[in-house]
PDB file of N, CA and C in Angstrom:
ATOM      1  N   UNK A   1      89.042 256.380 174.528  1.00  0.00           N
ATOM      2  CA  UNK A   1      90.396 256.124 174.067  1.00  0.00           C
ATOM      3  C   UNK A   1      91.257 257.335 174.435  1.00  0.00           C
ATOM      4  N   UNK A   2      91.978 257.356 175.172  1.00  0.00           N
ATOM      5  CA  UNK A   2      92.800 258.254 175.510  1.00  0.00           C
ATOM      6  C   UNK A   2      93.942 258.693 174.422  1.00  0.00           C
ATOM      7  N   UNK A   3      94.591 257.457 173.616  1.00  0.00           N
ATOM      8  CA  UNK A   3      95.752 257.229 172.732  1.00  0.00           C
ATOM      9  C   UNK A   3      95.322 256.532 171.509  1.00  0.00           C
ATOM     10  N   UNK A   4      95.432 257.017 170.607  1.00  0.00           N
ATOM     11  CA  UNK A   4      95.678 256.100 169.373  1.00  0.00           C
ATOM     12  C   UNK A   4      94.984 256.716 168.242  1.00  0.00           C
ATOM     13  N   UNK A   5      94.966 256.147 167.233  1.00  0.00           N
ATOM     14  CA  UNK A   5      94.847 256.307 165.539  1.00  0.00           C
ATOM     15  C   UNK A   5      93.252 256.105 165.308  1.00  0.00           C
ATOM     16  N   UNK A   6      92.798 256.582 165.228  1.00  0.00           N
ATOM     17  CA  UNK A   6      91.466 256.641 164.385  1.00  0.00           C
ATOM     18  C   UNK A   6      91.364 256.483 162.714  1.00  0.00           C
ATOM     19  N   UNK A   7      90.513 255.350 161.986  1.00  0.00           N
ATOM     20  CA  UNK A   7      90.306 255.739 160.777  1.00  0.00           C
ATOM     21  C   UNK A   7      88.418 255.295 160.423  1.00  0.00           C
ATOM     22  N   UNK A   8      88.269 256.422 159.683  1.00  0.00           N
ATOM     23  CA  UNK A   8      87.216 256.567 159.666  1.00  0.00           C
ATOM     24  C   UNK A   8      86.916 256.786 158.321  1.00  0.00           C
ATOM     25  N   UNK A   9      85.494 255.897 157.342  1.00  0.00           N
ATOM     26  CA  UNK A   9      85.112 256.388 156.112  1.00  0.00           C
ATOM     27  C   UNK A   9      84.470 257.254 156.026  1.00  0.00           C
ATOM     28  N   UNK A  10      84.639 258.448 154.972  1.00  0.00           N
ATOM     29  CA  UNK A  10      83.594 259.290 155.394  1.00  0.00           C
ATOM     30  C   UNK A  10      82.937 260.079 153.781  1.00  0.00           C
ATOM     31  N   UNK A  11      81.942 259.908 153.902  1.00  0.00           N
ATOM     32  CA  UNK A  11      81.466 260.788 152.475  1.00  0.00           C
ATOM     33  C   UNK A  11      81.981 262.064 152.559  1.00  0.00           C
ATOM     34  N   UNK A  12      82.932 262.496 150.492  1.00  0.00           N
ATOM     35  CA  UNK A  12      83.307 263.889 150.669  1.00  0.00           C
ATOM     36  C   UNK A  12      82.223 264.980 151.372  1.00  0.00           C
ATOM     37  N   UNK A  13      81.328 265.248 151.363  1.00  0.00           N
ATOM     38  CA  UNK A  13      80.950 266.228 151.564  1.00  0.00           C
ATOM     39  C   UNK A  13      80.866 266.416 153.091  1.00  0.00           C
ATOM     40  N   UNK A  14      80.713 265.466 153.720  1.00  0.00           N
ATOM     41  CA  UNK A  14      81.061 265.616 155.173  1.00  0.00           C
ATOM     42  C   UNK A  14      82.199 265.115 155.830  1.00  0.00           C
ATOM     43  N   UNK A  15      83.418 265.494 154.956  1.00  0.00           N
ATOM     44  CA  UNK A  15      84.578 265.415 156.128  1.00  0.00           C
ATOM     45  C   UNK A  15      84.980 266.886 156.255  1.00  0.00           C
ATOM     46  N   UNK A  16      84.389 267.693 155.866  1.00  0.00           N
ATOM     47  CA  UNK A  16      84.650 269.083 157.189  1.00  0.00           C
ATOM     48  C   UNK A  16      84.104 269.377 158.409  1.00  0.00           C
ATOM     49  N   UNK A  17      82.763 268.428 158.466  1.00  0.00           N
ATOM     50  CA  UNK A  17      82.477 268.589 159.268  1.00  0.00           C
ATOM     51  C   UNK A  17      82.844 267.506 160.655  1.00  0.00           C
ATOM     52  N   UNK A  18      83.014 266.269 160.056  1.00  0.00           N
ATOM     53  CA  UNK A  18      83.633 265.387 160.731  1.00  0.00           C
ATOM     54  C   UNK A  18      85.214 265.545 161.233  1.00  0.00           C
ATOM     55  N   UNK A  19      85.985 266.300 160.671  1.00  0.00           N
ATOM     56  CA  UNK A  19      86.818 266.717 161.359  1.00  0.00           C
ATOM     57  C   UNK A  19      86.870 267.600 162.114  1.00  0.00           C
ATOM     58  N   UNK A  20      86.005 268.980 162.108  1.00  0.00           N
ATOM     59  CA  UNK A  20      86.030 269.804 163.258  1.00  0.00           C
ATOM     60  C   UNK A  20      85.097 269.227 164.261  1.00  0.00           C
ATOM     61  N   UNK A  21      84.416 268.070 164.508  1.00  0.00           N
ATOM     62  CA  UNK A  21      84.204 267.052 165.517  1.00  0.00           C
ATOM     63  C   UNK A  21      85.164 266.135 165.777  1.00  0.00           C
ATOM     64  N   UNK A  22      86.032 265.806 165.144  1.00  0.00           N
ATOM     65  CA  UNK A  22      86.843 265.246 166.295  1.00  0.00           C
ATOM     66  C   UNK A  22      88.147 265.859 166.544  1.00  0.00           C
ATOM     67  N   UNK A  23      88.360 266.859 165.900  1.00  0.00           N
ATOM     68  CA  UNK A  23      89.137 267.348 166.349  1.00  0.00           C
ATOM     69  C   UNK A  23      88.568 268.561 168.226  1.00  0.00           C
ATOM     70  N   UNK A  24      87.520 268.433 167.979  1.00  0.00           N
ATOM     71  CA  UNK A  24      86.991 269.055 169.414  1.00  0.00           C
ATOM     72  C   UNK A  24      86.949 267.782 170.420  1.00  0.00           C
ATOM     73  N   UNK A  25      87.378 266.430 170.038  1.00  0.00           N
ATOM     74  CA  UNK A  25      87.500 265.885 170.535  1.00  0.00           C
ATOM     75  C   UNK A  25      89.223 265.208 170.730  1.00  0.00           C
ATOM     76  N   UNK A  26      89.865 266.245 170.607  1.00  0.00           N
ATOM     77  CA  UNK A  26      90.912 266.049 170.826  1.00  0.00           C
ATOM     78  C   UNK A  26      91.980 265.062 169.756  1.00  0.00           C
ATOM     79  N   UNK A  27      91.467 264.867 168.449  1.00  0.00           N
ATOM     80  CA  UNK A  27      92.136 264.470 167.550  1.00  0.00           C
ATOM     81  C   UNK A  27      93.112 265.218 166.767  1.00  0.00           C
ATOM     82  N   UNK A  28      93.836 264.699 165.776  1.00  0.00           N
ATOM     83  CA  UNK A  28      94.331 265.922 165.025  1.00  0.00           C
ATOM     84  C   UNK A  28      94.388 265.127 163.931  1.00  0.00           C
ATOM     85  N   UNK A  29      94.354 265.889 162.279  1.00  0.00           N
ATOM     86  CA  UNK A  29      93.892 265.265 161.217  1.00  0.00           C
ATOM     87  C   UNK A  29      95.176 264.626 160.608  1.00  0.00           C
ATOM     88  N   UNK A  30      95.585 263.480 160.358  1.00  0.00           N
ATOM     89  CA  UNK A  30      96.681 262.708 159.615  1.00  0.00           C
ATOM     90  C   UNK A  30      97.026 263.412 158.691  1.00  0.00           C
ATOM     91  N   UNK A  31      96.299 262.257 157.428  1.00  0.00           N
ATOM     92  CA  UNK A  31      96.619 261.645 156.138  1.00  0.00           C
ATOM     93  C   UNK A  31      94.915 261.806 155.898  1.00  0.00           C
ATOM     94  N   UNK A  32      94.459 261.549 154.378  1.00  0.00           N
ATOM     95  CA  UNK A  32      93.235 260.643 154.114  1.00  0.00           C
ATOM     96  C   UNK A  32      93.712 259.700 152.847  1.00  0.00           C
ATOM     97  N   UNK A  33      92.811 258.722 152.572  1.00  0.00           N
ATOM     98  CA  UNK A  33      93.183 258.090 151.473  1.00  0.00           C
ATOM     99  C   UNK A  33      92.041 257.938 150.430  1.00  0.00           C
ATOM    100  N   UNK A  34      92.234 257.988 149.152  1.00  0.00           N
ATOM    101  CA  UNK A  34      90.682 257.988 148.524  1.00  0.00           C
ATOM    102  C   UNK A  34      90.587 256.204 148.344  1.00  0.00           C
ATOM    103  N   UNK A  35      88.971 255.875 147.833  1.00  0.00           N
ATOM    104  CA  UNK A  35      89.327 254.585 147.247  1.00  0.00           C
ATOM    105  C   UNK A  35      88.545 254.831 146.072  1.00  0.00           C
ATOM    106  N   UNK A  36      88.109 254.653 144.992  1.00  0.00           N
ATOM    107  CA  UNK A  36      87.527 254.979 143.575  1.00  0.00           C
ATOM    108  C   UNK A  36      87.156 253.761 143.650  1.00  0.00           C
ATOM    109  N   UNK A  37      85.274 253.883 142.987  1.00  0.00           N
ATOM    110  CA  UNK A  37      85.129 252.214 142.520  1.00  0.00           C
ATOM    111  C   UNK A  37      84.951 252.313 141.598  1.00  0.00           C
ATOM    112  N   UNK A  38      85.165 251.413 140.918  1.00  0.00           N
ATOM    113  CA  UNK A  38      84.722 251.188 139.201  1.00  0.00           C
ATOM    114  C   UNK A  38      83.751 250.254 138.787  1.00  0.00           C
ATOM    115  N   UNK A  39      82.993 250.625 137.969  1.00  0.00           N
ATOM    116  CA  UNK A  39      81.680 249.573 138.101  1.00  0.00           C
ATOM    117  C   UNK A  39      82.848 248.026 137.216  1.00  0.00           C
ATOM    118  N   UNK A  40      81.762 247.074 137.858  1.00  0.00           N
ATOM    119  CA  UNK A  40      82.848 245.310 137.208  1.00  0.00           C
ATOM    120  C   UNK A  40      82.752 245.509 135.977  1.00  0.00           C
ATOM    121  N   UNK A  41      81.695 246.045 134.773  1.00  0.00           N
ATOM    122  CA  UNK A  41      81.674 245.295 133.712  1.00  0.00           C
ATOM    123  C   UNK A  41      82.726 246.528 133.007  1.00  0.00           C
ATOM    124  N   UNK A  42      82.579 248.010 133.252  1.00  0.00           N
ATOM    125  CA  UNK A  42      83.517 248.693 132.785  1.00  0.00           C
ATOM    126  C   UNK A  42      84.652 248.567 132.866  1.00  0.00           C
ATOM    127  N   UNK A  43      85.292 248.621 134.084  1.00  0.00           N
ATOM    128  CA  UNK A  43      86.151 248.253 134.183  1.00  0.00           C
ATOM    129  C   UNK A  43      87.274 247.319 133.143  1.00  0.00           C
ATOM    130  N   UNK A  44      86.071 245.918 133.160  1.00  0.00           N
ATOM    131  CA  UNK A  44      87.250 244.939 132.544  1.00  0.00           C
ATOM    132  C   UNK A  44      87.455 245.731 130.992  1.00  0.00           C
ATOM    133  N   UNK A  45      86.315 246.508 130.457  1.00  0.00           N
ATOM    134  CA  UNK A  45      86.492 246.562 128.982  1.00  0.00           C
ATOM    135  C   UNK A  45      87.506 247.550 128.994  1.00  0.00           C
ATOM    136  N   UNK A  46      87.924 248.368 130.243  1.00  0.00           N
ATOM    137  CA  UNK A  46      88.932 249.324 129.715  1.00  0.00           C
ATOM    138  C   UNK A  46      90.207 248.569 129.940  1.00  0.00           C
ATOM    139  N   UNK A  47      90.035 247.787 130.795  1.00  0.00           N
ATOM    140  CA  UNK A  47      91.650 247.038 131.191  1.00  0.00           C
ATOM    141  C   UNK A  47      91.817 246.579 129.847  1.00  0.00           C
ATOM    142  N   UNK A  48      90.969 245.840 129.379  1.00  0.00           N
ATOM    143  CA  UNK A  48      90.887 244.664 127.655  1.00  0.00           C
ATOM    144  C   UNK A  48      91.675 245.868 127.194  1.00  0.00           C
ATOM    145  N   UNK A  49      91.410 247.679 126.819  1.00  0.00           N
ATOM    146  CA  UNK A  49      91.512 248.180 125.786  1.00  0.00           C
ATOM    147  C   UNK A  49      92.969 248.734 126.230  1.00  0.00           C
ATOM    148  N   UNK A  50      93.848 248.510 127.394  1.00  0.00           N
ATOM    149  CA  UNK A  50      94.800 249.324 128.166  1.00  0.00           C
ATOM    150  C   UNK A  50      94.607 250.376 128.470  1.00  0.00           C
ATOM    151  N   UNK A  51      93.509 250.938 128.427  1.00  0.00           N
ATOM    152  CA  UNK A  51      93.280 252.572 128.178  1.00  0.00           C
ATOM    153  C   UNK A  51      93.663 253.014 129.871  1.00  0.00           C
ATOM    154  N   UNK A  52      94.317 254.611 129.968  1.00  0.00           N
ATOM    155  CA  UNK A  52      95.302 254.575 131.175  1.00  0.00           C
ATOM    156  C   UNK A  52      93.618 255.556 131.751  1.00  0.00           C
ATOM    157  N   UNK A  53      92.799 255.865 131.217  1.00  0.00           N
ATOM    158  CA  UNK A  53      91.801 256.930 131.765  1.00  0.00           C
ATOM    159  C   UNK A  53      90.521 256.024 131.641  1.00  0.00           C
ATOM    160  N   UNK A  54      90.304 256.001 133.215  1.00  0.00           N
ATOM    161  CA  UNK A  54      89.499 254.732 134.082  1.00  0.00           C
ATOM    162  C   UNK A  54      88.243 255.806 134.020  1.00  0.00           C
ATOM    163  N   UNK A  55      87.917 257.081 133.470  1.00  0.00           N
ATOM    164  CA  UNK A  55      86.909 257.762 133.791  1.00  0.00           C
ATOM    165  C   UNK A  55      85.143 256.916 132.829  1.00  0.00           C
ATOM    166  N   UNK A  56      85.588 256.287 132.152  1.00  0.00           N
ATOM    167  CA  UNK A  56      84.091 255.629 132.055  1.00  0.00           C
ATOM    168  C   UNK A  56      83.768 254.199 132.667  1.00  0.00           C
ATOM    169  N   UNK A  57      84.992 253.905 133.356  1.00  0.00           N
ATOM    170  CA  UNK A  57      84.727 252.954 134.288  1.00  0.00           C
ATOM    171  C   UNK A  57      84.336 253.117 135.669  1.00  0.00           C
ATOM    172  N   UNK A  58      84.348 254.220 136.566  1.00  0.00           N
ATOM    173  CA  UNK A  58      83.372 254.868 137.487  1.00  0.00           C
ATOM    174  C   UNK A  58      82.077 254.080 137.817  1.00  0.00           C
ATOM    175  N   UNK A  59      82.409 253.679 138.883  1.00  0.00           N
ATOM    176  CA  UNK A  59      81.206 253.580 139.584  1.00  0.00           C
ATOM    177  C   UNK A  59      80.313 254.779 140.032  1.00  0.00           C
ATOM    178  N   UNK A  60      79.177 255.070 139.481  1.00  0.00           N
ATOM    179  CA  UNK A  60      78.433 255.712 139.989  1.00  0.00           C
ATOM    180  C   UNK A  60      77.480 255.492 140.600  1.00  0.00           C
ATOM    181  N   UNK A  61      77.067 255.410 141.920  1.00  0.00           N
ATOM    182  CA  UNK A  61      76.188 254.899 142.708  1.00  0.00           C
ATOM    183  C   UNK A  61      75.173 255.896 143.131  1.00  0.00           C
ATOM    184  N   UNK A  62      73.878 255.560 142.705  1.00  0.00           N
ATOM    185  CA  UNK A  62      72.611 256.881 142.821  1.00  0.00           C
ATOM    186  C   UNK A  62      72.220 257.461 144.277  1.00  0.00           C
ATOM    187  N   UNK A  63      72.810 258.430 144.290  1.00  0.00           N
ATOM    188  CA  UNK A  63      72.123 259.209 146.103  1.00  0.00           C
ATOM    189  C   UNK A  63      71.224 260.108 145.407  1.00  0.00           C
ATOM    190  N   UNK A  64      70.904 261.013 146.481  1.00  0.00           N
ATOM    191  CA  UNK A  64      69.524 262.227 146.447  1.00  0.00           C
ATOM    192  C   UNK A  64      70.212 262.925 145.733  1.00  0.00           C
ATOM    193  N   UNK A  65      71.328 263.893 145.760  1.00  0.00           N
ATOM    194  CA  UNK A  65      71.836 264.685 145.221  1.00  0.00           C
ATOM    195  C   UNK A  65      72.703 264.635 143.967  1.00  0.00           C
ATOM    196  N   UNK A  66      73.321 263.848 144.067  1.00  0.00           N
ATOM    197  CA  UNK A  66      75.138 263.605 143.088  1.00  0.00           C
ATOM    198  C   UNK A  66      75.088 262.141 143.303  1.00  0.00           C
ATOM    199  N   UNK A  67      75.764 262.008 141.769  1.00  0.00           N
ATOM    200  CA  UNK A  67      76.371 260.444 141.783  1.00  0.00           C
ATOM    201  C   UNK A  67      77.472 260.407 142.595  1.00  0.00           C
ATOM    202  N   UNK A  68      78.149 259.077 142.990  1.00  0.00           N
ATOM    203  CA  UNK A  68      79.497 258.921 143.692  1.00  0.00           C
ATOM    204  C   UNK A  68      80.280 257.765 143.393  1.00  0.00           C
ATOM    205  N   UNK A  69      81.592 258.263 143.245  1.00  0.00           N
ATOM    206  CA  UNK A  69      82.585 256.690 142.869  1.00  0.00           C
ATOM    207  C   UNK A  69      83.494 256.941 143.316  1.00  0.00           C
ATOM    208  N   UNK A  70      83.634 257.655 144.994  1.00  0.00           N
ATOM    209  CA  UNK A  70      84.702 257.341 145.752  1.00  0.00           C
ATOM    210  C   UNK A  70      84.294 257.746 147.032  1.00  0.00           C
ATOM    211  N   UNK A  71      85.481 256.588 148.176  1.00  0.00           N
ATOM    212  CA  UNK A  71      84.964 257.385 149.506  1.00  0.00           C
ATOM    213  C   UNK A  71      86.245 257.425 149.770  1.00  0.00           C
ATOM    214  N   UNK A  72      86.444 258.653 151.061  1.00  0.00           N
ATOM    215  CA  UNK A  72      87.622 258.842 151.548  1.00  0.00           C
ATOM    216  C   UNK A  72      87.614 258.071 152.893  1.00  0.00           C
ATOM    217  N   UNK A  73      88.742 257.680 153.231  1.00  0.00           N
ATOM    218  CA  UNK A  73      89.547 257.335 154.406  1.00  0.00           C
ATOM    219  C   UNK A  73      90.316 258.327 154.991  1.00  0.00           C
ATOM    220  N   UNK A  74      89.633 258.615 156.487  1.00  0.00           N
ATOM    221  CA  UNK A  74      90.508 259.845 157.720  1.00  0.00           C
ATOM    222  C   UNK A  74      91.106 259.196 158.397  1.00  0.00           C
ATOM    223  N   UNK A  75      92.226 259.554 158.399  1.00  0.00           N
ATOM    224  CA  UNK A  75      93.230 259.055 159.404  1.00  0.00           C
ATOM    225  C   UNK A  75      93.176 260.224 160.092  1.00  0.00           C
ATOM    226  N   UNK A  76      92.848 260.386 161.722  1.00  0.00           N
ATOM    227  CA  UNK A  76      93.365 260.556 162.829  1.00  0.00           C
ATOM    228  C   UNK A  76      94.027 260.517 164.098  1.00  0.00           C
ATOM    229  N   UNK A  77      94.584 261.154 164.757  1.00  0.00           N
ATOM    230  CA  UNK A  77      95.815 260.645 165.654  1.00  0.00           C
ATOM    231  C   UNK A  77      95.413 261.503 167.041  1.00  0.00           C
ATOM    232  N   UNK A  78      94.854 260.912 168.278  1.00  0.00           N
ATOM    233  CA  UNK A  78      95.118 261.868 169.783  1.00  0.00           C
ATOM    234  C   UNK A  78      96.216 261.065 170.353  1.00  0.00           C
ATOM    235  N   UNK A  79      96.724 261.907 171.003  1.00  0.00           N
ATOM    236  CA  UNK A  79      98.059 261.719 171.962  1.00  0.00           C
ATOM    237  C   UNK A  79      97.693 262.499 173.413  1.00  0.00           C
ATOM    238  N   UNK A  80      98.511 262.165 174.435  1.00  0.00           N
ATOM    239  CA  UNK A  80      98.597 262.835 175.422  1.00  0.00           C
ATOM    240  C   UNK A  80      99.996 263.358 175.537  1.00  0.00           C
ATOM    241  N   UNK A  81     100.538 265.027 175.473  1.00  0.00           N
ATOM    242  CA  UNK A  81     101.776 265.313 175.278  1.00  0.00           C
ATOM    243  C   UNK A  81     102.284 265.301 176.685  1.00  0.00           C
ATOM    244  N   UNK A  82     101.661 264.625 177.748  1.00  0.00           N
ATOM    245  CA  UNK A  82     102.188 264.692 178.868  1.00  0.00           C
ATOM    246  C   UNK A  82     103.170 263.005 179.244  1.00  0.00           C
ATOM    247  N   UNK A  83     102.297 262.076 178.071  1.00  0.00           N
ATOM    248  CA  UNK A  83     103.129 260.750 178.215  1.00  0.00           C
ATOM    249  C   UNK A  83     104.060 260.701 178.210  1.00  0.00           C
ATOM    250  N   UNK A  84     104.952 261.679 176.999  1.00  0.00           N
ATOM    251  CA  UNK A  84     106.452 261.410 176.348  1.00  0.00           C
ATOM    252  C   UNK A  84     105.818 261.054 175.450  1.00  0.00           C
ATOM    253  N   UNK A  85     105.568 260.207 175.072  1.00  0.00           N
ATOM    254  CA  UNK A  85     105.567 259.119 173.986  1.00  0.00           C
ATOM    255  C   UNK A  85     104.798 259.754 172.557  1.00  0.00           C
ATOM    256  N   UNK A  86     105.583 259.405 171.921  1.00  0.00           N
ATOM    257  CA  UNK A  86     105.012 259.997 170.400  1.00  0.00           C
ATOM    258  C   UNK A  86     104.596 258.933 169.409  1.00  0.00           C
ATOM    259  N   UNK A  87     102.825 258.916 169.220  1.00  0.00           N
ATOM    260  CA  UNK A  87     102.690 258.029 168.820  1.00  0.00           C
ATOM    261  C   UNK A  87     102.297 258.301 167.369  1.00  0.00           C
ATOM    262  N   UNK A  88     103.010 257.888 166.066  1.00  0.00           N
ATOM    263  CA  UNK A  88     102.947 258.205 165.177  1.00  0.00           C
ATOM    264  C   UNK A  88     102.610 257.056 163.954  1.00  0.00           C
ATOM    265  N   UNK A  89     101.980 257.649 162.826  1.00  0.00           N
ATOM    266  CA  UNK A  89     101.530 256.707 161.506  1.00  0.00           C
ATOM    267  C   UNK A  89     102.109 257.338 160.306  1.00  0.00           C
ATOM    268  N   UNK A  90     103.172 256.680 160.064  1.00  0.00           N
ATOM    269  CA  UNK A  90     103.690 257.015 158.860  1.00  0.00           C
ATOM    270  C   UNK A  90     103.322 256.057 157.688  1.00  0.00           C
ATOM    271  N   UNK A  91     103.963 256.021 156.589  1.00  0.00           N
ATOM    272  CA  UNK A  91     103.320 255.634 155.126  1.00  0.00           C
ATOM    273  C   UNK A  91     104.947 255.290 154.137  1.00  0.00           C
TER     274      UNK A  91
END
């Protein structure tokens, strides 16, 4: 790909390293976006209670190390500054 937007999921602990790989590949780092999951059955009981702090509704999903209840989204962008053309992702 010579041009365009990359997005990529990536577990926190390895998007430092995933970005100084693509950025050696000629990317440059956007935006990211988180997404949080919440396990189904918690969830509904906190919505039932209005409660504004979703923290015992967390999905925690079992790895080797640490639980997890979010992944991030990388937005990256290569261009060629010789096109003209500025190709951009705004929000």
């Amino acid at each position: 790909m010579r041009e365009g937007i990359l997005f990529i999921w990536v577990e926190k602990e390895l998007m430092y390293e995933i970005i100084v790989f693509f950025e050696k590949q000629g990317f440059s780092y956007v935006e990211n976006a988180c997404h949080v999951m919440l396990d189904r059955t918690q969830r509904d009981s906190t919505i039932k209670m209005h409660n504004t702090d979703a923290t015992p509704a967390l999905a925690r999903l079992d790895y080797n190390f640490l639980a997890k209840s979010h992944r991030t989204l990388l937005m990256m962008r290569r261009t060629k500054k010789e096109s003209g053309n500025s190709l951009e992702l705004r929000h």
